[in-house]
Protein backbone atom coordinates (compact mmCIF):
# COMPACT_ATOMS: atom_id res chain seq x y z
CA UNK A 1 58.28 -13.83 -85.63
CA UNK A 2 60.23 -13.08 -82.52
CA UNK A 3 59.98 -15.07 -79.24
CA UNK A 4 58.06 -12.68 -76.74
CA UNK A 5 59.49 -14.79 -74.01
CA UNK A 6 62.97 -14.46 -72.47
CA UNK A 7 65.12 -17.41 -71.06
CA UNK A 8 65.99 -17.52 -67.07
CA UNK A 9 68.47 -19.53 -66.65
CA UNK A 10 67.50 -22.74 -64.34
CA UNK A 11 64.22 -21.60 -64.66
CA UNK A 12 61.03 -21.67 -67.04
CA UNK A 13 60.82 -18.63 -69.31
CA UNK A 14 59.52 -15.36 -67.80
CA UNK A 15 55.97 -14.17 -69.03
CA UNK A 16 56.47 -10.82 -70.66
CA UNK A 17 55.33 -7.50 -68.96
CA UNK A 18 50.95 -6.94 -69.37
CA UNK A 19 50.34 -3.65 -71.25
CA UNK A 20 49.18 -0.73 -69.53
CA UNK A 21 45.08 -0.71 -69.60
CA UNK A 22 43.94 2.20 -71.46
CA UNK A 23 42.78 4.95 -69.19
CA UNK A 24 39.00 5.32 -68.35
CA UNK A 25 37.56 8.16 -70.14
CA UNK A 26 36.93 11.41 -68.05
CA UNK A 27 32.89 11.10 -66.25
CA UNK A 28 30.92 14.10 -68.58
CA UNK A 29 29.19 16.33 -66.39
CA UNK A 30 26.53 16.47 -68.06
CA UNK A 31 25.37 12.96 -68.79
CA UNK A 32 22.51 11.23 -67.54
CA UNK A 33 22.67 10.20 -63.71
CA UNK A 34 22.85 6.56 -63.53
CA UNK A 35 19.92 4.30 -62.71
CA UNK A 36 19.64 2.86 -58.92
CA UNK A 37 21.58 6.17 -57.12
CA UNK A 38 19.84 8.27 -54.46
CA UNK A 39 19.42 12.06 -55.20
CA UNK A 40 20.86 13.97 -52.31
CA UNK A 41 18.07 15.58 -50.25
CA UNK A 42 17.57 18.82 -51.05
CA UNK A 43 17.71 21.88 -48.48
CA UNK A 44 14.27 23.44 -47.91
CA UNK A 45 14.20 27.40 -47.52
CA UNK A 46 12.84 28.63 -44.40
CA UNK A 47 10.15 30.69 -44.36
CA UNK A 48 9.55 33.44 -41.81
CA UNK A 49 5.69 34.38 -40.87
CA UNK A 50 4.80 36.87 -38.78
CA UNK A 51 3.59 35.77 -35.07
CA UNK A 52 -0.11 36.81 -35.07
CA UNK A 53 -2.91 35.90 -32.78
CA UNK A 54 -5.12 32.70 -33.97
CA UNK A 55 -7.98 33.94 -35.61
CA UNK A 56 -11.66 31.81 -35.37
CA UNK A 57 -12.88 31.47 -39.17
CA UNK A 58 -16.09 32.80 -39.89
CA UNK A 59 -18.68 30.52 -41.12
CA UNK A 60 -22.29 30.21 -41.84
CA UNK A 61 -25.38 29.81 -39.37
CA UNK A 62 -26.10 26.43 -39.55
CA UNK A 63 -29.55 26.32 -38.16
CA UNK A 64 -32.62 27.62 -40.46
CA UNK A 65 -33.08 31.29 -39.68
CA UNK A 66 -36.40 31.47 -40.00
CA UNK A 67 -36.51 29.92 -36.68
CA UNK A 68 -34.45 32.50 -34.90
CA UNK A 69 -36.61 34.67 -33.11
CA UNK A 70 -35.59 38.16 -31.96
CA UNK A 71 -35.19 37.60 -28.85
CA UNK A 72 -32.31 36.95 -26.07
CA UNK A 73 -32.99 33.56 -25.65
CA UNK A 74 -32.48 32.51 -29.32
CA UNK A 75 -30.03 35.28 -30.49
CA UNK A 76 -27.67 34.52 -27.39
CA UNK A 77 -28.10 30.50 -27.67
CA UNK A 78 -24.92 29.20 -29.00
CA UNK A 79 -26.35 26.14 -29.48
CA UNK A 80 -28.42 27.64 -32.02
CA UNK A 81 -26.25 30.46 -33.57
CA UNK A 82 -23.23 32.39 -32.68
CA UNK A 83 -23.13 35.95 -33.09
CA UNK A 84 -18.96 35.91 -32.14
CA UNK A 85 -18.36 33.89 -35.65
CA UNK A 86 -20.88 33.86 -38.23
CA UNK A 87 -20.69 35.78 -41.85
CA UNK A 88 -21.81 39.52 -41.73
CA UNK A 89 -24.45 38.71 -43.98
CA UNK A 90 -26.16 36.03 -41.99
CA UNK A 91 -25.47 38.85 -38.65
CA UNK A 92 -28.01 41.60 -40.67
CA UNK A 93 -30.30 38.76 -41.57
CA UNK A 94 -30.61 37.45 -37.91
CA UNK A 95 -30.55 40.39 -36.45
CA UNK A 96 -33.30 41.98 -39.01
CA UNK A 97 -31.63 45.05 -39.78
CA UNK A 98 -29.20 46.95 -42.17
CA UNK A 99 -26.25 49.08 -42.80
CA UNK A 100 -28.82 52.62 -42.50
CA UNK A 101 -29.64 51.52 -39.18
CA UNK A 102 -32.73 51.25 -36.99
CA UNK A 103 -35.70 53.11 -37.42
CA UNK A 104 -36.25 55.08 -34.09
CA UNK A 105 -39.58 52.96 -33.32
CA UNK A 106 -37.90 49.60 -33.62
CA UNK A 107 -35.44 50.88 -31.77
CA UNK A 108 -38.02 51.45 -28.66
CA UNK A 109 -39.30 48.40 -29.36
CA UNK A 110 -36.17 46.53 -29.08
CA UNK A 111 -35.08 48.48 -26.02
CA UNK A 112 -37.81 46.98 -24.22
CA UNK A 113 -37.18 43.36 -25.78
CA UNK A 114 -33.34 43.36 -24.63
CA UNK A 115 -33.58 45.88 -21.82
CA UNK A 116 -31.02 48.54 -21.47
CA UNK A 117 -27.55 48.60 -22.08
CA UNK A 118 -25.94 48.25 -18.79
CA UNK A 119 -25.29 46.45 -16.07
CA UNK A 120 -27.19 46.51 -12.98
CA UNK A 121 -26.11 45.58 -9.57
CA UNK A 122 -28.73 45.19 -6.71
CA UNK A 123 -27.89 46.92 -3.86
CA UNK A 124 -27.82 45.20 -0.30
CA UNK A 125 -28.69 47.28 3.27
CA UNK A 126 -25.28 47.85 4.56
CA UNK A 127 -27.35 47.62 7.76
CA UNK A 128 -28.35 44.01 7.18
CA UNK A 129 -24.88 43.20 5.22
CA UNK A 130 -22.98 43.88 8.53
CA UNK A 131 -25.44 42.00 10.78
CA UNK A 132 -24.73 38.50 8.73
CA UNK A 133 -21.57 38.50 10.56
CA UNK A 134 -22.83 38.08 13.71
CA UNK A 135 -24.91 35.04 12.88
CA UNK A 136 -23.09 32.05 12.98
CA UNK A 137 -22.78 29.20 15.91
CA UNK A 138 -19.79 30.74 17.38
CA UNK A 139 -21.41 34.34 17.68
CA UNK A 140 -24.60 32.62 19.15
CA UNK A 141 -22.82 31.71 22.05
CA UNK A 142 -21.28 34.75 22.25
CA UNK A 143 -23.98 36.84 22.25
CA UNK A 144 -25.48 34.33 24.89
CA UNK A 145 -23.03 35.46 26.83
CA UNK A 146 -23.36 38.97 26.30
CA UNK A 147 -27.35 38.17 27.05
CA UNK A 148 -26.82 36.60 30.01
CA UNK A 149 -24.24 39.56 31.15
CA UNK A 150 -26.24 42.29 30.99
CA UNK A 151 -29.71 40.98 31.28
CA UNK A 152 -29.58 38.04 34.05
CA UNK A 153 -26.95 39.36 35.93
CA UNK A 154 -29.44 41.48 37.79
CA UNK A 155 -30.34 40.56 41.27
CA UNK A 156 -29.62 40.77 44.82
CA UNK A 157 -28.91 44.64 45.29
CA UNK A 158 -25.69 43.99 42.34
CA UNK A 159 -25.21 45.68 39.28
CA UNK A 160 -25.02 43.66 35.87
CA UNK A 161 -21.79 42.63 34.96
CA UNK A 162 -21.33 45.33 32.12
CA UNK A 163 -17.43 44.51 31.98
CA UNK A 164 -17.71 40.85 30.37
CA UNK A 165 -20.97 42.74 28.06
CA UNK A 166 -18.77 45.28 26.78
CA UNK A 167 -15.92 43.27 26.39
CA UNK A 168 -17.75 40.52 24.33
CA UNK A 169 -19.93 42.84 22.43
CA UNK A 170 -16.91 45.11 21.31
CA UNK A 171 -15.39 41.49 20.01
CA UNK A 172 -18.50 40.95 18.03
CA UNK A 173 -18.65 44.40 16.25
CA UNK A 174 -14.81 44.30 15.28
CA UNK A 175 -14.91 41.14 14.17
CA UNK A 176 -18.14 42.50 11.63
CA UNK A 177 -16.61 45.37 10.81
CA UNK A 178 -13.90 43.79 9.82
CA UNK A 179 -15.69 41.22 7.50
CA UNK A 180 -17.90 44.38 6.25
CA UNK A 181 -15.13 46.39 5.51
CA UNK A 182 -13.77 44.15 2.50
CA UNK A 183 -16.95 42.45 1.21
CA UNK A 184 -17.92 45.73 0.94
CA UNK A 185 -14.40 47.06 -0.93
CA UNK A 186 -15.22 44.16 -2.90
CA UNK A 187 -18.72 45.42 -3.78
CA UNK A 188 -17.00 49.16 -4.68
CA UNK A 189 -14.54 47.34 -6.81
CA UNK A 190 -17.78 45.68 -8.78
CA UNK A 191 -19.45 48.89 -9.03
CA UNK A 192 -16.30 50.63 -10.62
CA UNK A 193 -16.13 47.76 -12.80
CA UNK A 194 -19.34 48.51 -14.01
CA UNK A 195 -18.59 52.56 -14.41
CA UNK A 196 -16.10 51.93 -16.69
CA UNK A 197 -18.81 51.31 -19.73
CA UNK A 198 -18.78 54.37 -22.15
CA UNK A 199 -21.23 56.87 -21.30
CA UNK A 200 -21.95 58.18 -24.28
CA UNK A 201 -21.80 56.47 -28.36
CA UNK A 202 -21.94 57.26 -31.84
CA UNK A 203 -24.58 55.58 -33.24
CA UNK A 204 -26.99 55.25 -36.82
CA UNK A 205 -30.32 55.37 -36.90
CA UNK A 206 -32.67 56.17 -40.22
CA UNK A 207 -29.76 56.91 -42.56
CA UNK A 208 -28.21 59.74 -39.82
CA UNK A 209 -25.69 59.28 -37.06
CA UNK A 210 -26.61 61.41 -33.63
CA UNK A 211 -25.04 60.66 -30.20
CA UNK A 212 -26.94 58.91 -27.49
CA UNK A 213 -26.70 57.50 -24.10
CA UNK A 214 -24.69 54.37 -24.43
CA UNK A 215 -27.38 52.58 -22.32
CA UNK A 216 -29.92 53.35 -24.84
CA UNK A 217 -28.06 51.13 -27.40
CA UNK A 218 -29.67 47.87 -28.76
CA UNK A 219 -28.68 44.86 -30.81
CA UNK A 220 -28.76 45.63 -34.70
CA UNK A 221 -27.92 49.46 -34.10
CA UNK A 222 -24.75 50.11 -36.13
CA UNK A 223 -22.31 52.31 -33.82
CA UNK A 224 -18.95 54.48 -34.86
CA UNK A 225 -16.30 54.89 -32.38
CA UNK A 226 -12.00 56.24 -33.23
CA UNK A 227 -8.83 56.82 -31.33
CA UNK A 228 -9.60 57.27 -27.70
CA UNK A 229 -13.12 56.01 -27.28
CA UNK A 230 -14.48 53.14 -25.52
CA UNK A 231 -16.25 50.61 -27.20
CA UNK A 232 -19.76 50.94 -26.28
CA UNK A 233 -21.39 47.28 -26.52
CA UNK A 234 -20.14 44.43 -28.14
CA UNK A 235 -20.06 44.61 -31.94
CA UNK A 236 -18.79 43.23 -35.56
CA UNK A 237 -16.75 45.78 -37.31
CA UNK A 238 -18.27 46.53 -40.86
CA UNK A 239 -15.49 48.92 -41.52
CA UNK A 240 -11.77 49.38 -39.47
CA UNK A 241 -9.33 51.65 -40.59
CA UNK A 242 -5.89 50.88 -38.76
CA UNK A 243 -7.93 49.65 -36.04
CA UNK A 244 -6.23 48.43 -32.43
CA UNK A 245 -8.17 47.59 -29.66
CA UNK A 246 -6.68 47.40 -25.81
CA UNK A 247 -8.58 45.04 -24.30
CA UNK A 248 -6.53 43.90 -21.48
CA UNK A 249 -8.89 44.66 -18.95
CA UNK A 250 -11.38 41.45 -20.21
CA UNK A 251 -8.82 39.30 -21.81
CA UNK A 252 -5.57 39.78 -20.03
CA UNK A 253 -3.49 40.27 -23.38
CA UNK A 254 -0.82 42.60 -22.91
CA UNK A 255 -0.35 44.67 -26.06
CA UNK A 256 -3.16 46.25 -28.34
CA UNK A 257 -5.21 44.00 -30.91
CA UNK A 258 -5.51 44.90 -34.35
CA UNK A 259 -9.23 45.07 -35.69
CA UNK A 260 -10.01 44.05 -39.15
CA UNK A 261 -13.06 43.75 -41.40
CA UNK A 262 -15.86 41.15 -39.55
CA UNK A 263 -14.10 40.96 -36.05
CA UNK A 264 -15.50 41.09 -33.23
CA UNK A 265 -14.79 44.32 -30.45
CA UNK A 266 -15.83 44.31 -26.68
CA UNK A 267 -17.96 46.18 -24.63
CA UNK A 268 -15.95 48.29 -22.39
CA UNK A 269 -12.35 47.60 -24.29
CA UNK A 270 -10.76 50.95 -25.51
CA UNK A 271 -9.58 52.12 -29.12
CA UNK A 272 -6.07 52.76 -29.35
CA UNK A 273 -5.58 53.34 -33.15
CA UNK A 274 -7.85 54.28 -36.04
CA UNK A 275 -11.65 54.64 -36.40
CA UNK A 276 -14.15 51.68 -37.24
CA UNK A 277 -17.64 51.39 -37.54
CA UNK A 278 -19.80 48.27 -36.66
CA UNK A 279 -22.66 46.84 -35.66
CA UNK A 280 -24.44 45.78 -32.20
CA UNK A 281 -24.53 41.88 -31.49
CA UNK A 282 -24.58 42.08 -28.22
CA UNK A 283 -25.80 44.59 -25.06
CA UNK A 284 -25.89 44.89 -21.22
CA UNK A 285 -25.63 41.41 -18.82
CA UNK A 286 -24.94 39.29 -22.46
CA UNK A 287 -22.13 40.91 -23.40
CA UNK A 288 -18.50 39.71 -22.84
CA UNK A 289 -17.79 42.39 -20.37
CA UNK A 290 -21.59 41.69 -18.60
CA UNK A 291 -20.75 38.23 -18.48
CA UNK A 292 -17.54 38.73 -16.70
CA UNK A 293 -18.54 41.62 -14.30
CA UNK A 294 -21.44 39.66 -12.98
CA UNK A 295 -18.87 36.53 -12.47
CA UNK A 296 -17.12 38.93 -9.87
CA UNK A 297 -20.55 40.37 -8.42
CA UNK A 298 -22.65 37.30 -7.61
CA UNK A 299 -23.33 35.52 -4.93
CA UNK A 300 -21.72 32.54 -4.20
CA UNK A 301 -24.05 29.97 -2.44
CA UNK A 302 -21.00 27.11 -1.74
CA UNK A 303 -19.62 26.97 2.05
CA UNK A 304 -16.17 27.00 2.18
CA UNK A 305 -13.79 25.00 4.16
CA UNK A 306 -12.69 27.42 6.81
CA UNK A 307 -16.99 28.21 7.14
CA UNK A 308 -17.14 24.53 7.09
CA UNK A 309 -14.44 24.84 10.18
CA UNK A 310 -15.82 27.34 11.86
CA UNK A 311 -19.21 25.94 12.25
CA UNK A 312 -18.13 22.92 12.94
CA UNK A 313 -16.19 24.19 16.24
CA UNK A 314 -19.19 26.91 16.97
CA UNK A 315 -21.97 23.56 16.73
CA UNK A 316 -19.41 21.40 19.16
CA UNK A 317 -18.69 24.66 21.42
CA UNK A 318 -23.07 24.87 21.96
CA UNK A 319 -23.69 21.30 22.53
CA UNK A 320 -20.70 21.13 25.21
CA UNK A 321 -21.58 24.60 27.11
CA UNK A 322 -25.30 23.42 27.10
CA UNK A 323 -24.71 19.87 28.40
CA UNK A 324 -22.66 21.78 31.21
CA UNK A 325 -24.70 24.54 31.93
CA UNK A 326 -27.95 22.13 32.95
CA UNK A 327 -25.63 19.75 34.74
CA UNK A 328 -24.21 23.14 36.66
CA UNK A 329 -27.77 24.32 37.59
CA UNK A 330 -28.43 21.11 38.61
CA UNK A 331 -25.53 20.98 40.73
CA UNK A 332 -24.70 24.51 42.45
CA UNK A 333 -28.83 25.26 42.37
CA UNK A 334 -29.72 21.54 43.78
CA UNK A 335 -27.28 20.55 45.26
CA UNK A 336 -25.32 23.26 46.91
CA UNK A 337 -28.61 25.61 47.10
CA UNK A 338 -26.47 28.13 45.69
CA UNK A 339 -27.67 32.02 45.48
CA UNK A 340 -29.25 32.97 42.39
CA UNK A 341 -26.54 36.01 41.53
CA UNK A 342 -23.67 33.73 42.85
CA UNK A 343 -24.88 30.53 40.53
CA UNK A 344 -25.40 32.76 37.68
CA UNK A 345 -21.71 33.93 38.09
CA UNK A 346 -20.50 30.67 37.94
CA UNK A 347 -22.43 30.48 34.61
CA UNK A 348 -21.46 33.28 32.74
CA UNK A 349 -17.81 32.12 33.56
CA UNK A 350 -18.38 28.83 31.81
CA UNK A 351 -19.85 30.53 29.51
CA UNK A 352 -17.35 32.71 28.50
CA UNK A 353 -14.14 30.76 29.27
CA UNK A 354 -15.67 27.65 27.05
CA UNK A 355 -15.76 29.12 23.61
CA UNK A 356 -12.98 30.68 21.82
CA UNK A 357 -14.33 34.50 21.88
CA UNK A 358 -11.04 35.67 20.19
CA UNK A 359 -10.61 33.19 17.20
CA UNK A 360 -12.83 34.95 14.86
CA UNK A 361 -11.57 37.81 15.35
CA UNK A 362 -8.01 36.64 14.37
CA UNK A 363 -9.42 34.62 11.75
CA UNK A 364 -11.01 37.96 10.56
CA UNK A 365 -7.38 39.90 10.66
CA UNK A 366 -5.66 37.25 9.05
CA UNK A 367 -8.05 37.18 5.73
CA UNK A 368 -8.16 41.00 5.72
CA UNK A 369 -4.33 41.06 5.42
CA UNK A 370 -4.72 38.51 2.71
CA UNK A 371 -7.36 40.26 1.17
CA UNK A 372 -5.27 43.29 1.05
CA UNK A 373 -2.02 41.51 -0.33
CA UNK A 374 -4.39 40.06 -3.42
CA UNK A 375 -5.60 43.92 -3.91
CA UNK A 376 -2.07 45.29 -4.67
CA UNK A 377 -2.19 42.40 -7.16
CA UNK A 378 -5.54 44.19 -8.68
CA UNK A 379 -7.50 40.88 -7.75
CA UNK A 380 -10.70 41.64 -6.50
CA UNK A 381 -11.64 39.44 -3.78
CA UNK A 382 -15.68 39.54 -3.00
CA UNK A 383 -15.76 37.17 0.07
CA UNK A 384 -12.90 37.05 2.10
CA UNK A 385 -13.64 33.59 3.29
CA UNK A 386 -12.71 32.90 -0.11
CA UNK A 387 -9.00 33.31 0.60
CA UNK A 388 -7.89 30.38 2.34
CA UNK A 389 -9.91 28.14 -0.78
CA UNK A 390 -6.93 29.28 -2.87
CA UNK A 391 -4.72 26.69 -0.72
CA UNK A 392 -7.09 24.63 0.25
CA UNK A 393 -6.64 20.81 -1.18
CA UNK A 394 -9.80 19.83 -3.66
CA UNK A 395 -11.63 16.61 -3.14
């Protein structure tokens, strides 16, 4: 055998040259993946839904319904039941009637129970309306004035002093008028509110479908209504064909809302698209539109800041002229043994100069403009003492 090694000379013998390794054989595609590797994450598909309003889910009355009376104060406690979300079926049941509709008789009888379908707005004397603005603690002194102008002021061959009476009087009345103006803009704007119901609906009773006064409507009656009508009391839709409501007036939403099978339509909300037919949860003051329009038309008991203000200033302005007014009879009647027309004079002057006869007046102006500003806005402003709350800081 041959030596594999080769001689260097001065040197040991060179190893021989290693073999080329044999090459690695080519990875098959398809073999198994090996044990230990991380898959790479996978890329998930977006999905595209369409933007819809949130729906509530309808459920079931959860109290026993043997319990629920007919009768507003059950059938409107939400603690109890809610008309707005429960199935269809359990609506008939509470509300004790079925897809033929009412019998006329029952529907007397529940006219009476739930009253009639409308909203009603007592009316206040205009007369007695425009007098509350002249009683407050800065008028009272005012119209001391005016008193003591006109009816004291007599005496010693002179005439009253019908400038200052005139002049102070026509302060009072402007400054009412203006106050009486708005509220009573306001109370128009309530009123028209309350116009807009639908006169007139579609509605089932015995099996046959007649039109009625819509204020002759109860809850249980089942109602029809199509493009163009206004929904006549609030209602669950047993049937909607392309329905869309515009309800923008109660909710604010811009754009129609489309009506399906077991929602729920507003009183006073119009119907843009389709025809539907559905039936009555809900009538007069307790439904969504009653709730809302007697929001804007009652009366708010709460004193406001500026009255707050205002009577503060008017209580300070009577205790201060009174304290002055028995220390100047003291002193120009006592003392000085002045005249009775020339002491009175000096007492009307006080009078008059010591309160600020202008200020509500301005105050009046000011509020009006505001007023006026919210009403291109289509706010409807009821008390116009309630402008200046909208900046005012909360405690």
């Amino acid at each position: 055998m041959a030596d594999s090694t080769e001689k260097v000379p001065g040197g040991d013998p060179a190893p021989a040259p290693a073999a080329p390794a044999p090459a690695a054989p080519a990875a098959d595609v398809s073999s198994p993946k090996v044990e230990g590797t991380a898959d790479p994450p996978e890329r998930k598909k977006r999905e595209y839904k369409e933007f819809t309003h949130d729906e509530e889910k309808t459920t079931h009355a959860n109290v026993d319904m043997s319990t629920i009376e007919l009768k507003a104060e059950d059938l409107y406690d939400k603690e109890k039941v809610d008309l707005e979300t429960i199935v269809i079926d359990d609506v008939f049941k509470l509300l004790q009637c079925d897809e033929n509709g009412l019998s006329p008789d029952e529907a007397v009888r529940r006219l009476e129970l739930f009253g009639p379908n409308k909203l009603e707005q007592e009316d206040q004397n205009p007369f007695l309306q425009f007098l509350s603005f002249m009683w407050n603690p800065l008028s009272w002194v005012m119209e001391a004035a005016a008193l003591v102008a006109i009816a004291l002021s007599n005496g010693e061959g002179r005439a009253p002093d019908w400038q200052d009476f005139v002049g102070i009087v026509l302060l009072l009345f402007i400054n009412s008028a203006i106050g009486f103006y708005e509220e009573r803009g306001a109370g128009n704007a309530v009123k028209a509110l309350m116009d807009s119901l639908a006169p007139k609906a579609k509605v089932k009773r015995a099996g046959s479908w007649s039109e009625i006064e819509s204020a002759g409507l109860v809850p249980g009656d089942m109602i029809s209504f199509k493009i163009g009508d206004i929904v006549p009391a609030d209602c669950r839709l047993l049937e909607a064909i392309n329905v869309s409501i515009d309800q923008a007036a109660l909710t604010g939403e811009c754009l129609p809302r489309s009506k399906k099978l077991g929602d729920q339509c507003f009183s006073g909300s119009t119907c843009e698209q389709g025809e539907a037919e559905g039936v009555v949860i809900s009538t007069g003051v307790n439904t969504f539109f009653g709730r809302a329009a007697s929001l804007v038309g009652q009366d708010d008991d709460t004193t406001g800041h500026l009255q707050k203000i205002l009577a503060q200033i008017g209580s300070f302005c009577l205790v201060a002229i009174g304290i002055f007014v028995v220390a100047e009879i003291l002193v120009l009647y006592a003392g000085f043994r002045y005249s009775y027309r020339r002491g009175l004079d000096n007492i009307l002057v006080l009078l008059i100069g010591g309160i600020p006869i202008a200020m509500p007046t301005v105050l009046s102006v000011t509020l009006a403009v505001g007023a006026q500003q919210l009403a291109k806005h289509k706010a409807i402003v009821t008390r116009i003492t309630a402008i200046e709350n909208l900046l005012s800081p909360r405690p």
